[in-house]
Protein backbone atom coordinates (compact mmCIF):
# COMPACT_ATOMS: atom_id res chain seq x y z
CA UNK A 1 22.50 2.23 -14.82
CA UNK A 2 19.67 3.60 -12.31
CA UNK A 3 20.50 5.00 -9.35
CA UNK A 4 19.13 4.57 -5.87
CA UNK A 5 16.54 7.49 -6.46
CA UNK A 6 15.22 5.39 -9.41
CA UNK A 7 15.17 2.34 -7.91
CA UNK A 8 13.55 3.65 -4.69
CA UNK A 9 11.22 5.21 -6.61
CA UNK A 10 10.13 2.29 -8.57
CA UNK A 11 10.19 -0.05 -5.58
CA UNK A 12 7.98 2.71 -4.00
CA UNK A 13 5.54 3.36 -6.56
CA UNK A 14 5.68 -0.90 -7.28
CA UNK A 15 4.00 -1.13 -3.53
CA UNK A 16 1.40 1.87 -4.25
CA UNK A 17 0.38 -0.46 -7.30
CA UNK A 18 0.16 -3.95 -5.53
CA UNK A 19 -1.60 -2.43 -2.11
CA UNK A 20 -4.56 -0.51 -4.26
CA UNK A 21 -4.55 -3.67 -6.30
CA UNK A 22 -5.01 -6.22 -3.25
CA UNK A 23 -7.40 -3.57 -1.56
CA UNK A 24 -9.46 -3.29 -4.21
CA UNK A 25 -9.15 -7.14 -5.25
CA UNK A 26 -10.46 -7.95 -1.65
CA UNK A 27 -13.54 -5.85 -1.95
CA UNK A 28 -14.64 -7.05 -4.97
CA UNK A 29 -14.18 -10.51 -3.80
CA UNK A 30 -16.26 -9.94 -0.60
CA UNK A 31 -18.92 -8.17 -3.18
CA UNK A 32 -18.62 -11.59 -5.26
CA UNK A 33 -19.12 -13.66 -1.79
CA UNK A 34 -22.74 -12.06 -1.14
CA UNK A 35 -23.48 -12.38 -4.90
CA UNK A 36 -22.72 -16.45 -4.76
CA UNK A 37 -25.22 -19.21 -5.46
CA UNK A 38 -23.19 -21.87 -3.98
CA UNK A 39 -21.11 -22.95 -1.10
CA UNK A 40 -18.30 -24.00 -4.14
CA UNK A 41 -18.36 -20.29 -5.41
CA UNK A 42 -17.91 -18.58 -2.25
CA UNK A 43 -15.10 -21.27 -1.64
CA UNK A 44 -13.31 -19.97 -4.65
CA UNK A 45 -13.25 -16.45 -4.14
CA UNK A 46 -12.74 -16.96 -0.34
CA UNK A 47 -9.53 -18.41 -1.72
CA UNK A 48 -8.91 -15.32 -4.03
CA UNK A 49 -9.39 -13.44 -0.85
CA UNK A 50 -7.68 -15.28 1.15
CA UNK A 51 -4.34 -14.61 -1.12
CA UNK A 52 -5.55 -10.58 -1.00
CA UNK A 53 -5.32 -10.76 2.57
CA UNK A 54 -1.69 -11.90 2.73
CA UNK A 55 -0.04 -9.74 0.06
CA UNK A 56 -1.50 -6.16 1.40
CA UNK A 57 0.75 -6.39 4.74
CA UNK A 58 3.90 -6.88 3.00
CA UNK A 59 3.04 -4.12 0.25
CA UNK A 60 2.16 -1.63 2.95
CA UNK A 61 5.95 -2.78 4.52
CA UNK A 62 7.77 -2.32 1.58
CA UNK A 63 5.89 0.94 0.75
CA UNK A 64 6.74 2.23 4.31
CA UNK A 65 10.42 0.70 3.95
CA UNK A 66 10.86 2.69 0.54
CA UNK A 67 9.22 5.83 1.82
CA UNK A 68 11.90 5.67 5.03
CA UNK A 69 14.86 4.92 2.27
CA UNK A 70 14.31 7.93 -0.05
CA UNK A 71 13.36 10.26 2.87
CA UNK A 72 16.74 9.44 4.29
CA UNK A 73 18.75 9.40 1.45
CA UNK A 74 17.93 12.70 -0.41
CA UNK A 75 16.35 15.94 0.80
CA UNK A 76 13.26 16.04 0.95
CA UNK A 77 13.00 18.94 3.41
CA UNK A 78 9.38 19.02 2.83
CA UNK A 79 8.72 16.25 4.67
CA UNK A 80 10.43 17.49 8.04
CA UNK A 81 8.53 21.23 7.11
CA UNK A 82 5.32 18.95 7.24
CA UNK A 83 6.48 17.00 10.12
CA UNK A 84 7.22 19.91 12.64
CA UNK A 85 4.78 21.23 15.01
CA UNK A 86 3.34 24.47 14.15
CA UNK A 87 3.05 27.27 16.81
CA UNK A 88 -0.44 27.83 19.04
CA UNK A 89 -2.45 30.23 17.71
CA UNK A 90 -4.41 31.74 20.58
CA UNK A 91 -7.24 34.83 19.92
C-alpha cells in the first residue's frame, strides 16, 4: 500500500506531466493556426486549443496543491533554507 509520500509524489509529478503537455500542446496548435489553409482548419485546432487552455489552470493548481502537501507533511528543510532571507552584504 503507498503511502502519502508516494501518492503526493505521483499526484505531483502527474501535474508536471499534464502542464508541459497542455503548454506545449497550445503552442503547437497556435503554430498549426498560422500554417492553415482554411477557416475549417483553424476551427479545429482552435478547438484543440481551446481544450489546452482549460486544463493548464487546474494542472498548475494541483501541482501547487501537491507541492504545499509534501512540503508540509515531511521535511524538506531545504525548502525553508531556500526560502529565508539571506544577510546584506555591504563592501
Amino acid at each position: 500500500m503507498p503511502d502519502g509520500l508516494q501518492i503526493g509524489l505521483f499526484i505531483h509529478l502527474s501535474a508536471v506531466f499534464v502542464a508541459a503537455g497542455t503548454s506545449t500542446t497550445f503552442i503547437l496548435v497556435l503554430s498549426m493556426m498560422r500554417r492553415g489553409r482554411t477557416v475549417q482548419d483553424i476551427r479545429t485546432f482552435s478547438t484543440l486549443g481551446g481544450l489546452a487552455e482549460h486544463a493548464f489552470p487546474f494542472a498548475t493548481l494541483v501541482l501547487l496543491l501537491s507541492g504545499a502537501y509534501l512540503v508540509n507533511e515531511f521535511d524538506f528543510s531545504w525548502v525553508m533554507v531556500g526560502s529565508t532571507p539571506q544577510p546584506s552584504r555591504s563592501c
